[in-house]
PDB file of N, CA and C in Angstrom:
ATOM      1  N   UNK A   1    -139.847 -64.290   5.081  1.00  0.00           N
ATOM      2  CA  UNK A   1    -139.960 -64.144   6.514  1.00  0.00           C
ATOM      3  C   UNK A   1    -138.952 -65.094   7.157  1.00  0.00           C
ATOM      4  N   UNK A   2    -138.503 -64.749   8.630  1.00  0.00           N
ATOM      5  CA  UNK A   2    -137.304 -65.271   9.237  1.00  0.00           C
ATOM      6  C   UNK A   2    -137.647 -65.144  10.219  1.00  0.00           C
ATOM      7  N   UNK A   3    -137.674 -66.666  11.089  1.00  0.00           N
ATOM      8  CA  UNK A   3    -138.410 -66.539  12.642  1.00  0.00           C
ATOM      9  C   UNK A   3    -137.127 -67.308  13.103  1.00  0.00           C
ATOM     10  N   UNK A   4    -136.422 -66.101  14.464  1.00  0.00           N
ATOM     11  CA  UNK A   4    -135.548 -66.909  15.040  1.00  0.00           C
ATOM     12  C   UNK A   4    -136.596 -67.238  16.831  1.00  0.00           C
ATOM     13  N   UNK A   5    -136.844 -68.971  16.590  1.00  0.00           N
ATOM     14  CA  UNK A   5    -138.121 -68.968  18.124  1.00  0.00           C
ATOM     15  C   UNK A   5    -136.706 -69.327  18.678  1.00  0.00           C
ATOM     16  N   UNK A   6    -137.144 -69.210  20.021  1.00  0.00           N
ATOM     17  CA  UNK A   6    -136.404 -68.909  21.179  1.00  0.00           C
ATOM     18  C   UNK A   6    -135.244 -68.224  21.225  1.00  0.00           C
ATOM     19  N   UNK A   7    -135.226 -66.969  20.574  1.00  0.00           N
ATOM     20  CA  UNK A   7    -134.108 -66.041  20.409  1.00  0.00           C
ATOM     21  C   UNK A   7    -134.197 -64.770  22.123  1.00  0.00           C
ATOM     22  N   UNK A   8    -133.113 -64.087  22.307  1.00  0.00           N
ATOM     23  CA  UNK A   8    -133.413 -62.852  23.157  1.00  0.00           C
ATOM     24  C   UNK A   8    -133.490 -62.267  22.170  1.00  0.00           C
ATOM     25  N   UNK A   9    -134.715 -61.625  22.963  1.00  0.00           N
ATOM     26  CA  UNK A   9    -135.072 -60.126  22.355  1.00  0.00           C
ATOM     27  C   UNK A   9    -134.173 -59.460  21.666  1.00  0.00           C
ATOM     28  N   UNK A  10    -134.311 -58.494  20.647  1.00  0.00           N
ATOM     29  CA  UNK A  10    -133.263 -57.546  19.858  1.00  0.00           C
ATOM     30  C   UNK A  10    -133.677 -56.361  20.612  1.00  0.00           C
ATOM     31  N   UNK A  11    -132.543 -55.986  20.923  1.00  0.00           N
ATOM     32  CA  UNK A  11    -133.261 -54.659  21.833  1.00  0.00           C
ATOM     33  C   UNK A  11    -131.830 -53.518  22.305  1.00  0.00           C
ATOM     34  N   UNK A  12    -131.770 -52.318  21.449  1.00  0.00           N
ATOM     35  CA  UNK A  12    -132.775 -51.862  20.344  1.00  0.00           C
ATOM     36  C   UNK A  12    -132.556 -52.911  19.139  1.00  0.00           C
ATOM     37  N   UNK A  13    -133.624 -52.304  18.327  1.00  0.00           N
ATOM     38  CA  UNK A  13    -133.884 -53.198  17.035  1.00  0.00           C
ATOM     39  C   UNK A  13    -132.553 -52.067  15.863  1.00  0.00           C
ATOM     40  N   UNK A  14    -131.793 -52.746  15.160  1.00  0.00           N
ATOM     41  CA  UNK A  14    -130.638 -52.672  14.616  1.00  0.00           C
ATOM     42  C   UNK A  14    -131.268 -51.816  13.558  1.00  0.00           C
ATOM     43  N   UNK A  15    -130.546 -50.407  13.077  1.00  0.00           N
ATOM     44  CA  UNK A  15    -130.829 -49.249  12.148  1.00  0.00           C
ATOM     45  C   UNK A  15    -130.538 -49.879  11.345  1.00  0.00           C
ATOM     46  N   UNK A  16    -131.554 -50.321   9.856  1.00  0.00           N
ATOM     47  CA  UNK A  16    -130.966 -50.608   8.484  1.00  0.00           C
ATOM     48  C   UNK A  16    -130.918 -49.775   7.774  1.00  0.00           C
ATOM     49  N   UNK A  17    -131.125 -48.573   8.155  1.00  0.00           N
ATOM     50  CA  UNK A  17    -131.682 -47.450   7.080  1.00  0.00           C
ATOM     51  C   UNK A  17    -130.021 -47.199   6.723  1.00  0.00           C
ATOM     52  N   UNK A  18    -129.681 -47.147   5.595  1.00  0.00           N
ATOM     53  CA  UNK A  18    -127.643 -46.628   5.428  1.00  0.00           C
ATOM     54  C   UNK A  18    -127.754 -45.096   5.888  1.00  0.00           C
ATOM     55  N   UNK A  19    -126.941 -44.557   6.270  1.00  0.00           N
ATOM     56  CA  UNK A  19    -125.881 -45.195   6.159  1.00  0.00           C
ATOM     57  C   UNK A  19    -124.845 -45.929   7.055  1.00  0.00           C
ATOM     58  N   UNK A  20    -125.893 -45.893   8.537  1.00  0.00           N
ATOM     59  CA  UNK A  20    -125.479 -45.733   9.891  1.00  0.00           C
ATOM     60  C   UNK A  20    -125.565 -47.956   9.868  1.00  0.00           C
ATOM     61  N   UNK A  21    -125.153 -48.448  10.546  1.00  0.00           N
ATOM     62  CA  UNK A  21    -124.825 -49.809  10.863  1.00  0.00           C
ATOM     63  C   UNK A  21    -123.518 -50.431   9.916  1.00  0.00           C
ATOM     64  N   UNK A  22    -123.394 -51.483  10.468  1.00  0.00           N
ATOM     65  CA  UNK A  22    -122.607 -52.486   8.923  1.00  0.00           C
ATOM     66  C   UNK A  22    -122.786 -52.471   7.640  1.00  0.00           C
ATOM     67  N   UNK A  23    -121.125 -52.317   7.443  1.00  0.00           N
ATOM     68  CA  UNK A  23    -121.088 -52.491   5.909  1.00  0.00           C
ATOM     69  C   UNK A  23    -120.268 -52.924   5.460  1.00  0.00           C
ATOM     70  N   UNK A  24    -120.211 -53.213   4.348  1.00  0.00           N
ATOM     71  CA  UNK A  24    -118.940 -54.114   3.530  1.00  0.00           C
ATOM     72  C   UNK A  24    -117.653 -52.705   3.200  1.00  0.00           C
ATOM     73  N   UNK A  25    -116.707 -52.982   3.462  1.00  0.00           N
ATOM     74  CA  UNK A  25    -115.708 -52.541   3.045  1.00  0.00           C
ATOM     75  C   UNK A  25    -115.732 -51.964   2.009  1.00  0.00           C
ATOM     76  N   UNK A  26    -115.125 -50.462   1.794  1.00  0.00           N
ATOM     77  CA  UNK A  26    -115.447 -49.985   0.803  1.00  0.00           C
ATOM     78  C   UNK A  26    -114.311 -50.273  -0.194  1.00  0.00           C
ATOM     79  N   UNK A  27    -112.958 -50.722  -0.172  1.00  0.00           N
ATOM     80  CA  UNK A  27    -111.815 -51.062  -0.930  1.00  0.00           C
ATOM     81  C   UNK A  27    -111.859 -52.169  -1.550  1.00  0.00           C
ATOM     82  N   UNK A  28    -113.321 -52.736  -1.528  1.00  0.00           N
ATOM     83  CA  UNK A  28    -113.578 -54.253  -2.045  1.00  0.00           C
ATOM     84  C   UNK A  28    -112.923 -55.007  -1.887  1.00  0.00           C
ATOM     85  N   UNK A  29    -111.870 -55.285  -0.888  1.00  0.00           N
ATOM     86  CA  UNK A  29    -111.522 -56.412   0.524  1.00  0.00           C
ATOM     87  C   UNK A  29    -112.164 -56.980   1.159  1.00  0.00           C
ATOM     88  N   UNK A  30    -112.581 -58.676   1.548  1.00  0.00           N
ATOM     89  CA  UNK A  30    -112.548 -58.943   2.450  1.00  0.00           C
ATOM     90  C   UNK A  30    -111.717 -58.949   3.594  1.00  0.00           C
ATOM     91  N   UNK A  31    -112.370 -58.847   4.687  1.00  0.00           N
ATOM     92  CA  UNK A  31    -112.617 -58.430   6.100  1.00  0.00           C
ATOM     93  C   UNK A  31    -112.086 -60.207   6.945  1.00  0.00           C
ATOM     94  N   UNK A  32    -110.823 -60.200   7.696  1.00  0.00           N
ATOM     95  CA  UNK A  32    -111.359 -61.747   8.409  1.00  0.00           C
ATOM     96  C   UNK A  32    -112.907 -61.676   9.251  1.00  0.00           C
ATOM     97  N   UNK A  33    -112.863 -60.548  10.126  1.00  0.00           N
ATOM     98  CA  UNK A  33    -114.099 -60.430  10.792  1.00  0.00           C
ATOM     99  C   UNK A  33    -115.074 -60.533  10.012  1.00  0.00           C
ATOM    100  N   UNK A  34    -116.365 -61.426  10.433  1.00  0.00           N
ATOM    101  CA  UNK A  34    -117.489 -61.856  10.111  1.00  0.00           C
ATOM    102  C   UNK A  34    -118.863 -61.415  10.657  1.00  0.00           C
ATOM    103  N   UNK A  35    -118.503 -60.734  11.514  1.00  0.00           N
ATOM    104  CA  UNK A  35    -119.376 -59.770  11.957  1.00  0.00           C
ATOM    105  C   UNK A  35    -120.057 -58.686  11.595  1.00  0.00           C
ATOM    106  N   UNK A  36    -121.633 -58.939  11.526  1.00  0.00           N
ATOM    107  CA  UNK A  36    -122.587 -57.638  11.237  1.00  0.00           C
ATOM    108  C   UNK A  36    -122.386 -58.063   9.794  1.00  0.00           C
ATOM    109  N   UNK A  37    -122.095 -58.573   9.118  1.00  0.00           N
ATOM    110  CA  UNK A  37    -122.262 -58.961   7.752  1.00  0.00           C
ATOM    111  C   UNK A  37    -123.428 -59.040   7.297  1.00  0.00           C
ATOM    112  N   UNK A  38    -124.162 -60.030   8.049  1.00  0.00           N
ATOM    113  CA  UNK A  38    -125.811 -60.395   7.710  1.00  0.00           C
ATOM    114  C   UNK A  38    -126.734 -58.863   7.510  1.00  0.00           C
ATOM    115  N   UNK A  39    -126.567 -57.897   8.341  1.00  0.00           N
ATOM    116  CA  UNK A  39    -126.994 -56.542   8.670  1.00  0.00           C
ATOM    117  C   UNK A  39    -126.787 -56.341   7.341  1.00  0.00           C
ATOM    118  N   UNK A  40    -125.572 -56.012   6.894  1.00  0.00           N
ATOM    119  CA  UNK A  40    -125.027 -55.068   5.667  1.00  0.00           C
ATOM    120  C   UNK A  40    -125.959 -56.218   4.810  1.00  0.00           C
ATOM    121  N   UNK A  41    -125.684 -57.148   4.311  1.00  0.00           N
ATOM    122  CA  UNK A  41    -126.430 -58.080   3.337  1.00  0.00           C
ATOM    123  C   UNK A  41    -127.798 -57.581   2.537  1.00  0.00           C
ATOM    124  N   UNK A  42    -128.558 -57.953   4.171  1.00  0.00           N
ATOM    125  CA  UNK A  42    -130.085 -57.461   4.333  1.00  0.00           C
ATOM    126  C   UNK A  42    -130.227 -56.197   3.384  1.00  0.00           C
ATOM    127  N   UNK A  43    -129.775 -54.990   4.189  1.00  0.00           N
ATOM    128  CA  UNK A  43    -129.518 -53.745   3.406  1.00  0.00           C
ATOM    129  C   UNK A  43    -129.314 -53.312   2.089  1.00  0.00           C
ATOM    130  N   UNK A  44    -128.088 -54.107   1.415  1.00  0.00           N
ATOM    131  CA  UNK A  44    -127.876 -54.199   0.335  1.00  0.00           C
ATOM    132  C   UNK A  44    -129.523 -55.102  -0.551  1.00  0.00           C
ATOM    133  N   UNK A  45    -129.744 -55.642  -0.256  1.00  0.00           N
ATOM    134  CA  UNK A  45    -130.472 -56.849  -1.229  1.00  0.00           C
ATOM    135  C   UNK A  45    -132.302 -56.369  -1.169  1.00  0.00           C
ATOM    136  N   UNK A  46    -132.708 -55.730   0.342  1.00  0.00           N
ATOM    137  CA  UNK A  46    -134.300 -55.625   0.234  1.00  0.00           C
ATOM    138  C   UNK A  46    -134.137 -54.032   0.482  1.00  0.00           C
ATOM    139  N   UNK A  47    -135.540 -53.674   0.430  1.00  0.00           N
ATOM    140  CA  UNK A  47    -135.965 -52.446   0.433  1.00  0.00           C
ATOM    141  C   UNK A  47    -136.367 -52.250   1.603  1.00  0.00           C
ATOM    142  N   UNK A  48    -137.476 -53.036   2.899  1.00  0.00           N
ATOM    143  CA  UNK A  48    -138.141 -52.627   3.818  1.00  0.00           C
ATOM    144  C   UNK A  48    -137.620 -54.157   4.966  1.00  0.00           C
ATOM    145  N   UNK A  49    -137.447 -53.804   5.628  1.00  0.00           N
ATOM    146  CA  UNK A  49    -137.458 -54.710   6.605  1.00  0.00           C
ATOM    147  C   UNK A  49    -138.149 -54.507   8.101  1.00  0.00           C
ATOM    148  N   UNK A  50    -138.822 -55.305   8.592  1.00  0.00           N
ATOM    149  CA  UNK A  50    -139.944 -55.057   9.807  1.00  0.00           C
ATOM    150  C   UNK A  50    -139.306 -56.524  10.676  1.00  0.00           C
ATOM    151  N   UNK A  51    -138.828 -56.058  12.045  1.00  0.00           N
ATOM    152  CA  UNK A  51    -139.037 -57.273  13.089  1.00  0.00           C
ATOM    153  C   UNK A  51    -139.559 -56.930  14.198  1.00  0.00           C
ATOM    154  N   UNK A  52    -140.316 -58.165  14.380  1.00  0.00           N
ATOM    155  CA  UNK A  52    -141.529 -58.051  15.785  1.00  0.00           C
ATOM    156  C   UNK A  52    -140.921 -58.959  16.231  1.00  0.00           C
ATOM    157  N   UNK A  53    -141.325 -59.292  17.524  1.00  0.00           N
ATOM    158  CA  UNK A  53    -141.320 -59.765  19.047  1.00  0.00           C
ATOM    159  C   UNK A  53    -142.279 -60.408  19.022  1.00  0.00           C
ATOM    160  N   UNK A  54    -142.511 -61.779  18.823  1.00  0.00           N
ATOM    161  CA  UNK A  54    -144.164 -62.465  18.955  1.00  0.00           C
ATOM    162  C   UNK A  54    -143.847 -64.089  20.057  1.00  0.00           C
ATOM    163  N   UNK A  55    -144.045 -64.005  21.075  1.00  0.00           N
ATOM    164  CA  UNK A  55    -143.894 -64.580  22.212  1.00  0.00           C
ATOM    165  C   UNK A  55    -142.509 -64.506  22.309  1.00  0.00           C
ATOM    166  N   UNK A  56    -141.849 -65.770  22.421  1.00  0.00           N
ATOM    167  CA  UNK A  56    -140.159 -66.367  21.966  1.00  0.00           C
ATOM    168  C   UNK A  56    -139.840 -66.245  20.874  1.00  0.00           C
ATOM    169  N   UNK A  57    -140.105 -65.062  20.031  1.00  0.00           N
ATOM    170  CA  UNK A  57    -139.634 -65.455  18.488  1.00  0.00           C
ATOM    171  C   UNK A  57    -139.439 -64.144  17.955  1.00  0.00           C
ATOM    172  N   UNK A  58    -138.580 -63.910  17.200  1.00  0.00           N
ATOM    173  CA  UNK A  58    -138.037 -62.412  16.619  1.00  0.00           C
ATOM    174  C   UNK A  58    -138.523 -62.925  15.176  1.00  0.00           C
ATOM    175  N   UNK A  59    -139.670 -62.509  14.549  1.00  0.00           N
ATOM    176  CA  UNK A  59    -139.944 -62.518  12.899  1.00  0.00           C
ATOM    177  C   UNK A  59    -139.539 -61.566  12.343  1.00  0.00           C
ATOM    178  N   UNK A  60    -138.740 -61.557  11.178  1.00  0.00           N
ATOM    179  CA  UNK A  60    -137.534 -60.866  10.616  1.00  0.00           C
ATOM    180  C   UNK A  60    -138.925 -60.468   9.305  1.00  0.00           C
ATOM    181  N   UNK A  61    -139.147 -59.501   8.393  1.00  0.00           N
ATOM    182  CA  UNK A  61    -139.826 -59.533   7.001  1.00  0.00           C
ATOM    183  C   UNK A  61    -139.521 -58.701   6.474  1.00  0.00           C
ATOM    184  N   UNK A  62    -138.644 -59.466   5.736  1.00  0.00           N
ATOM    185  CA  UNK A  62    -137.892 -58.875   4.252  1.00  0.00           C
ATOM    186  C   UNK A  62    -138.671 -58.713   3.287  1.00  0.00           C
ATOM    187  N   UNK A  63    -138.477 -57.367   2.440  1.00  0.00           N
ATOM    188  CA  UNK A  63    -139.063 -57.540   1.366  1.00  0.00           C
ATOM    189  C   UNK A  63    -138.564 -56.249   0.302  1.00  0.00           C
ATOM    190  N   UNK A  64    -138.648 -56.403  -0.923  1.00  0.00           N
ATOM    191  CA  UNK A  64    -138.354 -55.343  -1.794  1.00  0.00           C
ATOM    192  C   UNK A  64    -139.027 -55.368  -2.840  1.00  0.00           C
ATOM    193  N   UNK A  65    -138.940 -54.048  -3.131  1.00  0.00           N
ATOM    194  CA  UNK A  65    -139.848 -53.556  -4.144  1.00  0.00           C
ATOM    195  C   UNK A  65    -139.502 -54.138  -5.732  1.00  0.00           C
ATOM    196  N   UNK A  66    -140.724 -54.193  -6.567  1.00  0.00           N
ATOM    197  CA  UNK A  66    -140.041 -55.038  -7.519  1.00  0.00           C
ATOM    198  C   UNK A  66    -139.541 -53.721  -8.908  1.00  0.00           C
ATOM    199  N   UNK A  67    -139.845 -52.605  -8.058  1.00  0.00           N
ATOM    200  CA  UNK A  67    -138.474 -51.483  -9.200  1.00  0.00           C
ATOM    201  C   UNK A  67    -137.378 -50.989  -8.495  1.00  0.00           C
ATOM    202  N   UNK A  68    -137.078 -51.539  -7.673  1.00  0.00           N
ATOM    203  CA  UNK A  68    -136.265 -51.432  -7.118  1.00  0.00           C
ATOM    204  C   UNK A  68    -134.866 -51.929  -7.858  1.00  0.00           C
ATOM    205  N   UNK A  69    -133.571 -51.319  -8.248  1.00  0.00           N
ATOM    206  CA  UNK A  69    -132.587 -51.824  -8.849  1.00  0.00           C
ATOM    207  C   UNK A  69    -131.520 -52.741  -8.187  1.00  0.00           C
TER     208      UNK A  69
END
């Protein structure tokens, strides 16, 4: 779990489902831009991700399945 407190709102909340958001380069180059990286990361590494809105705080919950490859 990942609590950013006193964050703004995410709004809309960012599509992880692929194939639509950030992604790493497909020519296996890095990129100078550093942007949306974290997005693609997430994606690559867990299976389900859920973020809520709980007062001042965006809780991020990562998680993946453990047959997952």
């Amino acid at each position: 779990m990942i609590s950013e407190i006193g964050a703004e709102p995410i709004d809309p909340l960012p599509d992880l489902d692929p194939p639509s958001g950030p992604a790493f380069p497909d020519d296996g180059t890095l990129q100078d831009d550093e942007s949306g990286r974290g997005l693609a990361m997430i994606r690559a590494l867990v299976t389900t991700v859920t973020v809520e809105r709980q007062d001042d705080t965006n809780v991020w919950v990562l998680s993946r399945d453990s047959g997952a490859a």
